[in-house]
C-alpha atoms as a PDB file:
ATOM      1  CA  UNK A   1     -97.900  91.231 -70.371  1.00  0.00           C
ATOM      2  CA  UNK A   2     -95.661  88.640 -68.218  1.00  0.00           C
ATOM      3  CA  UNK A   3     -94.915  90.452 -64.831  1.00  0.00           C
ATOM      4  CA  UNK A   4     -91.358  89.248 -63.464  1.00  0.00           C
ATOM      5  CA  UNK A   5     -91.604  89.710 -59.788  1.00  0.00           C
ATOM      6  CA  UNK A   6     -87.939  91.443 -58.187  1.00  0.00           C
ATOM      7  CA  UNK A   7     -87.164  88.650 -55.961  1.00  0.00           C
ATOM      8  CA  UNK A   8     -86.401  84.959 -55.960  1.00  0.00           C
ATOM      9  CA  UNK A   9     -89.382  83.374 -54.662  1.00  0.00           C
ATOM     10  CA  UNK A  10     -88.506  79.994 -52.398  1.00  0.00           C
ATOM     11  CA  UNK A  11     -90.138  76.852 -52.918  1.00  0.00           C
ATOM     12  CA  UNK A  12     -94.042  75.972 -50.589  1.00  0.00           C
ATOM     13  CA  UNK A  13     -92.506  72.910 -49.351  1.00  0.00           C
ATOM     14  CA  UNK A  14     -89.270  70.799 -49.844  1.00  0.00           C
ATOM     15  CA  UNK A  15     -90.826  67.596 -49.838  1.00  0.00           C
ATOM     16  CA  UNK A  16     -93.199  65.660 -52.179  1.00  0.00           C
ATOM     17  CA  UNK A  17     -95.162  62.305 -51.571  1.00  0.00           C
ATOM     18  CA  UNK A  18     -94.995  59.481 -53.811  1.00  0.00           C
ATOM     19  CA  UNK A  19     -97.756  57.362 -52.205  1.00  0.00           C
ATOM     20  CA  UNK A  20     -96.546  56.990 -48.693  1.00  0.00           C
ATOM     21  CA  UNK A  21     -92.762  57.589 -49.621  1.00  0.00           C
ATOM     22  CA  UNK A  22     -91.427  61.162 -48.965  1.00  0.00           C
ATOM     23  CA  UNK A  23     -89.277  62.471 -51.938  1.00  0.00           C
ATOM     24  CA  UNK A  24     -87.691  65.275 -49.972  1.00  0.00           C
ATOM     25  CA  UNK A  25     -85.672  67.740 -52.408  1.00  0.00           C
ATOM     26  CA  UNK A  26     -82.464  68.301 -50.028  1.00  0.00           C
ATOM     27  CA  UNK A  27     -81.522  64.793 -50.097  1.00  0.00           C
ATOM     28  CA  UNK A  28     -82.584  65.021 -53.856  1.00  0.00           C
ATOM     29  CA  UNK A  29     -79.797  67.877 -54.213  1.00  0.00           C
ATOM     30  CA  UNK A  30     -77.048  65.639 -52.424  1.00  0.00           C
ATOM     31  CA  UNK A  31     -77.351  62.736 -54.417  1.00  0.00           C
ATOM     32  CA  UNK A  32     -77.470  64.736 -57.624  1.00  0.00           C
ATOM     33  CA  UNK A  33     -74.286  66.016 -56.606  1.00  0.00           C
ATOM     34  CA  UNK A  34     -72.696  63.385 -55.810  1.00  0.00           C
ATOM     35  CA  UNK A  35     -73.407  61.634 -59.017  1.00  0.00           C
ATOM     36  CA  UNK A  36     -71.647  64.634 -60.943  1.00  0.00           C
ATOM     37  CA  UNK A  37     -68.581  64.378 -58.178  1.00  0.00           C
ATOM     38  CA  UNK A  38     -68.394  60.569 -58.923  1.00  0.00           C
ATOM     39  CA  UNK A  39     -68.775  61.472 -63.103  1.00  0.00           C
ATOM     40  CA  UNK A  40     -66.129  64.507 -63.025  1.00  0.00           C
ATOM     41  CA  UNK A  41     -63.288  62.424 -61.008  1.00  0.00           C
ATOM     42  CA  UNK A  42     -63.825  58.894 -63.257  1.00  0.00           C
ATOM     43  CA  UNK A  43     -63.017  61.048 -66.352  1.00  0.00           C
ATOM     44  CA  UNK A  44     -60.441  63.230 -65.022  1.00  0.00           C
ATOM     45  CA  UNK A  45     -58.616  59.759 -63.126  1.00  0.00           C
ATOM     46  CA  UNK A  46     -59.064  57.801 -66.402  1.00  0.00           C
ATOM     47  CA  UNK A  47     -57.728  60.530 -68.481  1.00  0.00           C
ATOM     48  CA  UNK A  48     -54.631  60.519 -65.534  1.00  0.00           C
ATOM     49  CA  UNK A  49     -53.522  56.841 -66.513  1.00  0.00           C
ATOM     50  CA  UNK A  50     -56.045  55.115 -63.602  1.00  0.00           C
ATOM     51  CA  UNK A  51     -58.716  52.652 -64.385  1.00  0.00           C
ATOM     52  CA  UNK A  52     -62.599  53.669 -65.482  1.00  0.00           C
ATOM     53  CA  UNK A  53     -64.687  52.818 -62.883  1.00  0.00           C
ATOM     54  CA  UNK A  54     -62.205  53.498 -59.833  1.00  0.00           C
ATOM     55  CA  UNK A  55     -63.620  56.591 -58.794  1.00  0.00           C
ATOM     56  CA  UNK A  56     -66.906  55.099 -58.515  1.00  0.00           C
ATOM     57  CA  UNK A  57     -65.045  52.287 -56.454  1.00  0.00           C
ATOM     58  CA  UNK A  58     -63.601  54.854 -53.773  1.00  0.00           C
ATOM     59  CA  UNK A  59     -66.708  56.746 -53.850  1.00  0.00           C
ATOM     60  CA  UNK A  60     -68.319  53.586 -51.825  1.00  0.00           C
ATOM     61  CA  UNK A  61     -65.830  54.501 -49.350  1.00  0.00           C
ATOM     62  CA  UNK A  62     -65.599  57.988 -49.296  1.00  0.00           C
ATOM     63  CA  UNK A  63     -69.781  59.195 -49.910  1.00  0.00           C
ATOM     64  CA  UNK A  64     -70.801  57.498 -46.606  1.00  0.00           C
ATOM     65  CA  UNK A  65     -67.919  58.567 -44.479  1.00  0.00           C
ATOM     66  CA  UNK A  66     -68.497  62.089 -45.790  1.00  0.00           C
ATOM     67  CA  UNK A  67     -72.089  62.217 -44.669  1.00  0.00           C
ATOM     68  CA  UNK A  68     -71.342  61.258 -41.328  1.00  0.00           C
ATOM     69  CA  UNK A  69     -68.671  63.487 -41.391  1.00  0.00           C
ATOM     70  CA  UNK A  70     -70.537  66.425 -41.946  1.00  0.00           C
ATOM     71  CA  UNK A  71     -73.563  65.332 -39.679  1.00  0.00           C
ATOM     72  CA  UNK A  72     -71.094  64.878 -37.029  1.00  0.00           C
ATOM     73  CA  UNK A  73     -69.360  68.082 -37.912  1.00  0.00           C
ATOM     74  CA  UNK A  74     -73.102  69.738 -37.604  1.00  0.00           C
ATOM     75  CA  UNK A  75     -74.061  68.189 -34.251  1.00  0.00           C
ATOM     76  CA  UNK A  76     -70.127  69.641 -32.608  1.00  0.00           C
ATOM     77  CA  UNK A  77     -70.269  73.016 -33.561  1.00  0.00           C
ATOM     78  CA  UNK A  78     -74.281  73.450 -33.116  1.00  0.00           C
ATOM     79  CA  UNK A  79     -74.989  70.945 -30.005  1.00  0.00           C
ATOM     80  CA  UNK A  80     -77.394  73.675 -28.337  1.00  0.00           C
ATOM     81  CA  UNK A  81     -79.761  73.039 -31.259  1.00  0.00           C
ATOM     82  CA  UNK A  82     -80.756  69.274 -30.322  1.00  0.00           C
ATOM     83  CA  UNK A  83     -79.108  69.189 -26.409  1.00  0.00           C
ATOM     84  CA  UNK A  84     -79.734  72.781 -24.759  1.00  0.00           C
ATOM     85  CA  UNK A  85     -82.344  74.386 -23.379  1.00  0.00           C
ATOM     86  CA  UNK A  86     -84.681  74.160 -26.199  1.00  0.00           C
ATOM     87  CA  UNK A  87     -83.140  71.855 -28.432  1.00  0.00           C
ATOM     88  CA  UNK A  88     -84.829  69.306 -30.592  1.00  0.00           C
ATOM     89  CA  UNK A  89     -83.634  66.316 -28.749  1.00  0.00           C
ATOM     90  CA  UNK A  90     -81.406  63.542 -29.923  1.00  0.00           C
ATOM     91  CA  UNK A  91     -83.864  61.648 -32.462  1.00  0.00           C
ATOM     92  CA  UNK A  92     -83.939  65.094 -34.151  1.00  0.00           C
ATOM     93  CA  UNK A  93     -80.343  65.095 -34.127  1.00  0.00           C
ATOM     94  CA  UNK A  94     -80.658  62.109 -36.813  1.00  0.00           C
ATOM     95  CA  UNK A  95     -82.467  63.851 -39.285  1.00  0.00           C
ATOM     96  CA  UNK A  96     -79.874  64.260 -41.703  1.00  0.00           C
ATOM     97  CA  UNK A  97     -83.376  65.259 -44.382  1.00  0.00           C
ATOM     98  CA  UNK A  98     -83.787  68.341 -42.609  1.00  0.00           C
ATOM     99  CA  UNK A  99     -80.490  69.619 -42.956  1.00  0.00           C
ATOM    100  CA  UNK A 100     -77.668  70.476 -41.171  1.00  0.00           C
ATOM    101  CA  UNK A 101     -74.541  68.839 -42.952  1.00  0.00           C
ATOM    102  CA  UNK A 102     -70.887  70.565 -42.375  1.00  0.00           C
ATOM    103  CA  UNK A 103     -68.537  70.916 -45.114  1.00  0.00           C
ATOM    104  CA  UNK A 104     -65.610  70.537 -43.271  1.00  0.00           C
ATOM    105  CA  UNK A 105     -66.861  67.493 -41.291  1.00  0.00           C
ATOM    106  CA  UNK A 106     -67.753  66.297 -45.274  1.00  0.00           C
ATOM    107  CA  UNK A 107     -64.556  66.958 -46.229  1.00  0.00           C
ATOM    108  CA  UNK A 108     -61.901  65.202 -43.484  1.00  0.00           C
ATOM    109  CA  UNK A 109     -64.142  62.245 -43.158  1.00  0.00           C
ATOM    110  CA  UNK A 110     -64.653  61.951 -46.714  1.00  0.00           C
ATOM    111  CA  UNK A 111     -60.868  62.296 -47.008  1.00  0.00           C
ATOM    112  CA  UNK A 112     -60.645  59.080 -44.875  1.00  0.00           C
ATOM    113  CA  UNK A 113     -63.273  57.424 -46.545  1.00  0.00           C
ATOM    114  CA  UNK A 114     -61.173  57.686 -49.545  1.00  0.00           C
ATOM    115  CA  UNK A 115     -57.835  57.253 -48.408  1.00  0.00           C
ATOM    116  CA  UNK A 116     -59.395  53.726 -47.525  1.00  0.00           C
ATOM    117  CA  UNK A 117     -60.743  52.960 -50.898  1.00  0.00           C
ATOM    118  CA  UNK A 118     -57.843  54.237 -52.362  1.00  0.00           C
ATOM    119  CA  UNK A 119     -55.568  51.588 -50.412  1.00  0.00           C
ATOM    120  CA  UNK A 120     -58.871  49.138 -50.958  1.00  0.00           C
ATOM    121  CA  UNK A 121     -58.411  49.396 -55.084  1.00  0.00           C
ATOM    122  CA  UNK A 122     -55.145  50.264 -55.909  1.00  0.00           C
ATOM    123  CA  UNK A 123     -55.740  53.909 -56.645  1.00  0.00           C
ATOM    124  CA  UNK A 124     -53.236  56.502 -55.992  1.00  0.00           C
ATOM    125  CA  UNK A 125     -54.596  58.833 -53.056  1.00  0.00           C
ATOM    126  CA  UNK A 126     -53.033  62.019 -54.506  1.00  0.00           C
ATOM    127  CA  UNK A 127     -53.830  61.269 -57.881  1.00  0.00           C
ATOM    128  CA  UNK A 128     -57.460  60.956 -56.918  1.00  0.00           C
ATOM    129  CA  UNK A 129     -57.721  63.845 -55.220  1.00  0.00           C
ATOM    130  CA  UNK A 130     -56.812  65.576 -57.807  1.00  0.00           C
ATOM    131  CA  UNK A 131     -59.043  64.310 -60.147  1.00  0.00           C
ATOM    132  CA  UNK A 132     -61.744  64.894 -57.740  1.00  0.00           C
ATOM    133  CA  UNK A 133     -61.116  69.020 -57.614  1.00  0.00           C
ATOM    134  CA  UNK A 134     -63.230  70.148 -59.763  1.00  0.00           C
ATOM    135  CA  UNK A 135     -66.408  67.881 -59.095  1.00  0.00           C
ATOM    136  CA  UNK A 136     -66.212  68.391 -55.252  1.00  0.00           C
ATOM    137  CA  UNK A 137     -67.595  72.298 -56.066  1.00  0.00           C
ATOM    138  CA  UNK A 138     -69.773  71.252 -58.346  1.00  0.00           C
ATOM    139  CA  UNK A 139     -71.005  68.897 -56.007  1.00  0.00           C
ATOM    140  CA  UNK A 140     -71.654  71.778 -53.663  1.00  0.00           C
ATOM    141  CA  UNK A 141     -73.206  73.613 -55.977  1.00  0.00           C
ATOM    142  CA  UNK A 142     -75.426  71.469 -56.417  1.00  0.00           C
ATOM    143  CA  UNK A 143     -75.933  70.782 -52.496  1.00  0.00           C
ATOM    144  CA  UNK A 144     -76.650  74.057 -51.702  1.00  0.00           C
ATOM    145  CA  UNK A 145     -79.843  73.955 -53.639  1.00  0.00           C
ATOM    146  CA  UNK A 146     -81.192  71.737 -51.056  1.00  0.00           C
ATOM    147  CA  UNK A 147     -80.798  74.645 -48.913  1.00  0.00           C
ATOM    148  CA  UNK A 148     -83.190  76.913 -50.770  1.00  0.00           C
ATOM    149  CA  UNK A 149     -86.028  73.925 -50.457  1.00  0.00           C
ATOM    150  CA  UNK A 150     -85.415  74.021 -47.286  1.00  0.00           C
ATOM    151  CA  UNK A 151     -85.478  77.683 -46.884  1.00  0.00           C
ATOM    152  CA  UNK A 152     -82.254  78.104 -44.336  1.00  0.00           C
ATOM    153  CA  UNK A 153     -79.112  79.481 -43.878  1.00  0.00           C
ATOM    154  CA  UNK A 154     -79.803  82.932 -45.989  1.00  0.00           C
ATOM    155  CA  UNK A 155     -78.309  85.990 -45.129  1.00  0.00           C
ATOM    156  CA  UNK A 156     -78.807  89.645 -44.116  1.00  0.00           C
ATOM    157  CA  UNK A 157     -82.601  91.147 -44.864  1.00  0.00           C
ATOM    158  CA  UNK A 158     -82.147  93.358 -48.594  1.00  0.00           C
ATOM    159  CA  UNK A 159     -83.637  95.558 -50.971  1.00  0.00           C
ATOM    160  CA  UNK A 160     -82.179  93.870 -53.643  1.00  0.00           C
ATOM    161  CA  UNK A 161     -83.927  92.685 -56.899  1.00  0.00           C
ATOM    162  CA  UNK A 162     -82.658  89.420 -56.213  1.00  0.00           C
ATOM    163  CA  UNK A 163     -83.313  89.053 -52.571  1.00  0.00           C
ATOM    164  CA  UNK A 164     -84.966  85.756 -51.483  1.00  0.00           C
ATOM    165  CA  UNK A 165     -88.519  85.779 -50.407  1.00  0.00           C
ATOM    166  CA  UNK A 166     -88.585  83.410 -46.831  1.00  0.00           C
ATOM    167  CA  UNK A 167     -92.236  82.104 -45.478  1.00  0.00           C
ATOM    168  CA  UNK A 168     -92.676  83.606 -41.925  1.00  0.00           C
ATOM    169  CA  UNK A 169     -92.405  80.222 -40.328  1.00  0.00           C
ATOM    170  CA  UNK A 170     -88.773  80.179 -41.840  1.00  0.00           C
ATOM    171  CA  UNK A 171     -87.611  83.892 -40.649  1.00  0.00           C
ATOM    172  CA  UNK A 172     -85.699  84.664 -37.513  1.00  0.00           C
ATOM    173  CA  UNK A 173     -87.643  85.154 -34.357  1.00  0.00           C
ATOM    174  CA  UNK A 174     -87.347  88.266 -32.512  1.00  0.00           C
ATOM    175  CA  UNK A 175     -86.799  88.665 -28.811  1.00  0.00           C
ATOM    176  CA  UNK A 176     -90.634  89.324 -28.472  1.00  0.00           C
ATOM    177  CA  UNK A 177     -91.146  85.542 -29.999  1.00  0.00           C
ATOM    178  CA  UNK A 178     -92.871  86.927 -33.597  1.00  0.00           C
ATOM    179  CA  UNK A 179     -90.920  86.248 -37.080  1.00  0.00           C
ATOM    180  CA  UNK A 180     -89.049  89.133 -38.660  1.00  0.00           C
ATOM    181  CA  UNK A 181     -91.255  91.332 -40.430  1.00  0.00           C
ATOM    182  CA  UNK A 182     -88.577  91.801 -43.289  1.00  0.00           C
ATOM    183  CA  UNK A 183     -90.053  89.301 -46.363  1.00  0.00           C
ATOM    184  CA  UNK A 184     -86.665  89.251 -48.344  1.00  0.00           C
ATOM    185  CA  UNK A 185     -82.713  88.428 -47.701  1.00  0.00           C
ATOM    186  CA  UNK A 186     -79.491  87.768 -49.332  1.00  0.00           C
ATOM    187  CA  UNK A 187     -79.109  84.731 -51.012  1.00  0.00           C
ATOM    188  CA  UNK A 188     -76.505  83.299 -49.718  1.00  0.00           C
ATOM    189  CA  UNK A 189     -77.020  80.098 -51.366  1.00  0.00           C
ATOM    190  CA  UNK A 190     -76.774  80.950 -54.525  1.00  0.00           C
ATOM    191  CA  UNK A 191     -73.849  82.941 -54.016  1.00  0.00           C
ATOM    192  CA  UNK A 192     -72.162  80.062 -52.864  1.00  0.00           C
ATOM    193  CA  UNK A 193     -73.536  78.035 -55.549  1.00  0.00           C
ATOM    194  CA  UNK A 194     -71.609  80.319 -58.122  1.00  0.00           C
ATOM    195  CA  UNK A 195     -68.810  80.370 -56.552  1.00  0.00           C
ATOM    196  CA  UNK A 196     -68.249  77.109 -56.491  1.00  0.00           C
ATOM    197  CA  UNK A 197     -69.226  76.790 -60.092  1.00  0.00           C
ATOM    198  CA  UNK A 198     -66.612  79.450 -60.940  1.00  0.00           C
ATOM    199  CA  UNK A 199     -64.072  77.612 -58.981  1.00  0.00           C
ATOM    200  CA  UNK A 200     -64.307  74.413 -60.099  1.00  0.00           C
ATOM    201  CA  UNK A 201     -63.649  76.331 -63.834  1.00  0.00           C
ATOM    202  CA  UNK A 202     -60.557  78.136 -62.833  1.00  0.00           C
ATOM    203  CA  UNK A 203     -59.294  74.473 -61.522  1.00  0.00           C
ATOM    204  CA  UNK A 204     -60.254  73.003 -64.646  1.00  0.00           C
ATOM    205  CA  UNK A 205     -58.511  75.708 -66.740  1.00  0.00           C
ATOM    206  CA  UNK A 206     -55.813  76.349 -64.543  1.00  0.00           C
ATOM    207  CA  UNK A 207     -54.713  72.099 -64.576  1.00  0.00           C
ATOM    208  CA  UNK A 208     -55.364  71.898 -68.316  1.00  0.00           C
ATOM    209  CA  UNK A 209     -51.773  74.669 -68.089  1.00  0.00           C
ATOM    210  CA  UNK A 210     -50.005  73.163 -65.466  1.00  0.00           C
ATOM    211  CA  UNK A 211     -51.012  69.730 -65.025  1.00  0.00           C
ATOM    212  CA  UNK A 212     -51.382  69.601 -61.213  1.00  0.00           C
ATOM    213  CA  UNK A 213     -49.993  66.438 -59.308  1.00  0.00           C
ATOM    214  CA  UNK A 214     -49.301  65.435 -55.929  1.00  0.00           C
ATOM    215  CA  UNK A 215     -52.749  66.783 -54.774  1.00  0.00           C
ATOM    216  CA  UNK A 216     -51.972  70.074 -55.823  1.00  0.00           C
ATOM    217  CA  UNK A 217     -55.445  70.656 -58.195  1.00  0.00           C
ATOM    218  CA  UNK A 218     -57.412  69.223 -54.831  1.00  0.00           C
ATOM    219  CA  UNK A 219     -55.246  72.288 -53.036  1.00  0.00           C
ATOM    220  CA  UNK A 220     -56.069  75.130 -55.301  1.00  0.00           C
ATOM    221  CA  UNK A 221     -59.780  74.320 -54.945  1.00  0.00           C
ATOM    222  CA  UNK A 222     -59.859  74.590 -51.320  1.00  0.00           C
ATOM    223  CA  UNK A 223     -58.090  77.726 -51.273  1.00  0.00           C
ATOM    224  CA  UNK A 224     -60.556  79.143 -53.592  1.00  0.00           C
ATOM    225  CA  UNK A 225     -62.987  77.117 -51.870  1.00  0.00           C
ATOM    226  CA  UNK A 226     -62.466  79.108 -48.535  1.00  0.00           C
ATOM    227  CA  UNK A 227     -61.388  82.325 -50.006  1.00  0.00           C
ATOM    228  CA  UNK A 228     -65.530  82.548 -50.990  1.00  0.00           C
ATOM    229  CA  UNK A 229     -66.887  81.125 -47.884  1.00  0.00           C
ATOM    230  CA  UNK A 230     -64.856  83.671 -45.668  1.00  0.00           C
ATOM    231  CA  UNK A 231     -67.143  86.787 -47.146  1.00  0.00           C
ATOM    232  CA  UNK A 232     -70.692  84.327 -47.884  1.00  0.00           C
ATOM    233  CA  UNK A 233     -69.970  83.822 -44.369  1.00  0.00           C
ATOM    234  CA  UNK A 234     -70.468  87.453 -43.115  1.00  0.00           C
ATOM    235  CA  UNK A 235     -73.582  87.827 -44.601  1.00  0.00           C
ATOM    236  CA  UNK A 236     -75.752  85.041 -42.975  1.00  0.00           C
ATOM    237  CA  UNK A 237     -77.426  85.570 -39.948  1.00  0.00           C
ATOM    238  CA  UNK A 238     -78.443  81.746 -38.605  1.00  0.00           C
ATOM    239  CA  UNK A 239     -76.959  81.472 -35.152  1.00  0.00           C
ATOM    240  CA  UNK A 240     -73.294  80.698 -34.717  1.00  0.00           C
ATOM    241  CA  UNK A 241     -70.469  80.300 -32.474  1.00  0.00           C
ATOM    242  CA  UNK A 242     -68.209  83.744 -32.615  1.00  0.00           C
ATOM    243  CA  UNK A 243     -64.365  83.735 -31.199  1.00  0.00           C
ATOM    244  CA  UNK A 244     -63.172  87.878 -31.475  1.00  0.00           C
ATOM    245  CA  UNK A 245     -65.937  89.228 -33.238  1.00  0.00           C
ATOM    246  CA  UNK A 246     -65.582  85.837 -36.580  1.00  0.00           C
ATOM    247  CA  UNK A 247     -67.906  82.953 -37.036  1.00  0.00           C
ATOM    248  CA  UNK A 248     -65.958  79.376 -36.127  1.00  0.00           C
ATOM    249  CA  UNK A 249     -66.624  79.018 -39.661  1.00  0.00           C
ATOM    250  CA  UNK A 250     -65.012  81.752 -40.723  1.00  0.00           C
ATOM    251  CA  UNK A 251     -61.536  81.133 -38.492  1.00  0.00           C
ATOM    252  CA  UNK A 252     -62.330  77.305 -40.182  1.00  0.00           C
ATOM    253  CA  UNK A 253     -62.279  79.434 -43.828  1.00  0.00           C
ATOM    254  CA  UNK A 254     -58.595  81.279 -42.789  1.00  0.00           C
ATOM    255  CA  UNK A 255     -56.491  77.980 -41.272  1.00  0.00           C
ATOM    256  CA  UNK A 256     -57.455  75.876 -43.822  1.00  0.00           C
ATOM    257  CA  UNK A 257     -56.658  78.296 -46.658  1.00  0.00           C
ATOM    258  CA  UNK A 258     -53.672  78.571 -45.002  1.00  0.00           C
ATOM    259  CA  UNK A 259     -52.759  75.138 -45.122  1.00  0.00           C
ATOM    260  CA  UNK A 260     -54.130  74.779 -48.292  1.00  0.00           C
ATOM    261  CA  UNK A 261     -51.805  77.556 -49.891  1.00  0.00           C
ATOM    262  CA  UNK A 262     -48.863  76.535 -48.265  1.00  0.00           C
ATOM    263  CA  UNK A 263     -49.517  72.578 -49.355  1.00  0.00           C
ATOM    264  CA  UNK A 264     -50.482  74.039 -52.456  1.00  0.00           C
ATOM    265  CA  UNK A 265     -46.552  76.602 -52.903  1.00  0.00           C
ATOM    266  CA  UNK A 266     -44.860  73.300 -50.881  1.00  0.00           C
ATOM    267  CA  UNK A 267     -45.450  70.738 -53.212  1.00  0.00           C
ATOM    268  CA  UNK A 268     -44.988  72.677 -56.605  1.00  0.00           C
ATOM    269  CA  UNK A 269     -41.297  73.461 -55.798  1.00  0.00           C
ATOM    270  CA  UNK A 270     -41.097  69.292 -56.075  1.00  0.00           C
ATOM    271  CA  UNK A 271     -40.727  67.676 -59.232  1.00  0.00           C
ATOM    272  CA  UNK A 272     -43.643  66.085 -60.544  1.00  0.00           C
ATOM    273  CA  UNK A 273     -43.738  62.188 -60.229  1.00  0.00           C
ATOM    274  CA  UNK A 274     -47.165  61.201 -61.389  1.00  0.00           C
ATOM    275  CA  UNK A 275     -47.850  60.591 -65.566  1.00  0.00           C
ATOM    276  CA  UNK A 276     -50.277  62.705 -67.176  1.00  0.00           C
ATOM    277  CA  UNK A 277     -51.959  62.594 -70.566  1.00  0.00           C
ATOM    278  CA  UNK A 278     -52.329  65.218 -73.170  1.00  0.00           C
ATOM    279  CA  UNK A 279     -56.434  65.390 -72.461  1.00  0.00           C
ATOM    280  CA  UNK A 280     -56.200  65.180 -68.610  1.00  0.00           C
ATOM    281  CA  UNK A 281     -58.731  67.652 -67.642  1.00  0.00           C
ATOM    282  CA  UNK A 282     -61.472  66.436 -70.050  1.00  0.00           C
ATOM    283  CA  UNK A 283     -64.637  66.676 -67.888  1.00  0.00           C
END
């Protein structure tokens, strides 16, 4: 008889060694994901009128500035973990490997990046924006797999069947310096995971009906985006900045959907100006 254990167990290590290289399964995770980013948008922008192989072009542009983004978005909003008292120091501050990337950081340099490849090739920005909506969350999906390797930012300790199992060297430290004796929490990473799954379906189905333009597809998934972080938010417990009782992620989560919704209401009262084919949303 097979004995299913009631938790999800997390991985020994998150790194394996091919001779003397280090194959370490959170950068693993990234590139994976942005492979299927790069994939999604080159079939969604070819089925949109632009040329195969453009996304690919822009994504030379817009990968690396996204990765610095969300390093640099990491080291802001967390600078007591490498700088303070007993902080890491700054060489650990260039470990991108052992996480510690920032979505939003990800996101407004990666914007940049691809505004400039965008100008670079001939692409329209908005159009490519669009047809990058759906892959971004898979992309994140993805991503946040590198997260369970690396056994961090889980939430709340739970009785659930489907808690996550952490190693004591991975659990919070109590004021008395030993780990928390709880063996399970929520995990938040796969929550997040799904969500972003299930979003980048509703964009999918939702465009295939309406036929987005002018950015609006890249809109509707950061609204849904941030709708989901706001409550995944709540439930971890790594150490964060609070302003009146919310994480700064969290306040992040409410003024962008914000701007997203009202970019999103804004620019469907225009008339569209962009061509799009019958099989658009092919992914």
């Amino acid at each position: 008889m097979i004995v299913v254990p009631a938790y999800i167990p997390s991985p020994s290590h998150g790194v394996v060694h091919l001779g003397p290289l280090p194959i370490r399964f959170y950068a693993l995770c990234i590139i994976l994901g942005v492979v299927v980013a790069a994939m999604v948008a080159d079939r969604r922008l070819v089925a949109r009128g632009g040329r195969k192989g453009a996304a690919a072009d822009v994504a030379t542009w817009a990968v690396p500035f996204g990765l610095v983004g969300a390093r640099i978005y990491h080291l802001v909003t967390n600078p007591e973990l490498y700088w303070g008292k007993d902080g890491q120091g700054t060489v650990a501050a260039l470990k991108i490997w052992d996480g510690g990337l920032g979505i939003w950081g990800a996101v407004i340099f990666g914007a940049l990046g691809a505004y400039i490849g965008c100008r670079r090739y001939n692409v329209s920005f908005a159009m490519f924006a669009d047809a990058l909506a759906p892959g971004l969350p898979l992309a994140q999906a993805i991503g946040r797999w590198g997260n369970w390797f690396n056994q961090e930012l889980y939430g709340r300790a739970t009785s659930l069947p489907w808690g996550l199992q952490i190693d004591p060297a991975h659990r919070p430290v109590l004021a008395d310096g030993t780990p928390d004796p709880h063996a399970y929490f929520q995990p938040t990473f796969l929550y997040e995971s799904l969500w972003d799954v299930a979003v980048a379906l509703v964009v999918i189905w939702l465009d295939r009906r309406r036929h987005f333009t002018r950015g609006r597809a890249f809109a509707l998934y950061v609204a849904l985006y941030t709708f989901g972080r706001f409550w995944i938010e709540s439930l971890r417990i790594d150490d964060a900045h609070k302003f009146l009782g919310l994480r700064l992620n969290d306040w992040v989560s409410v003024v962008v959907f914000a701007g997203a919704v009202g970019y999103f209401w804004v620019m469907g009262r225009r008339p569209a100006t962009e061509p799009v084919e019958t099989n658009t949303l092919a992914v």
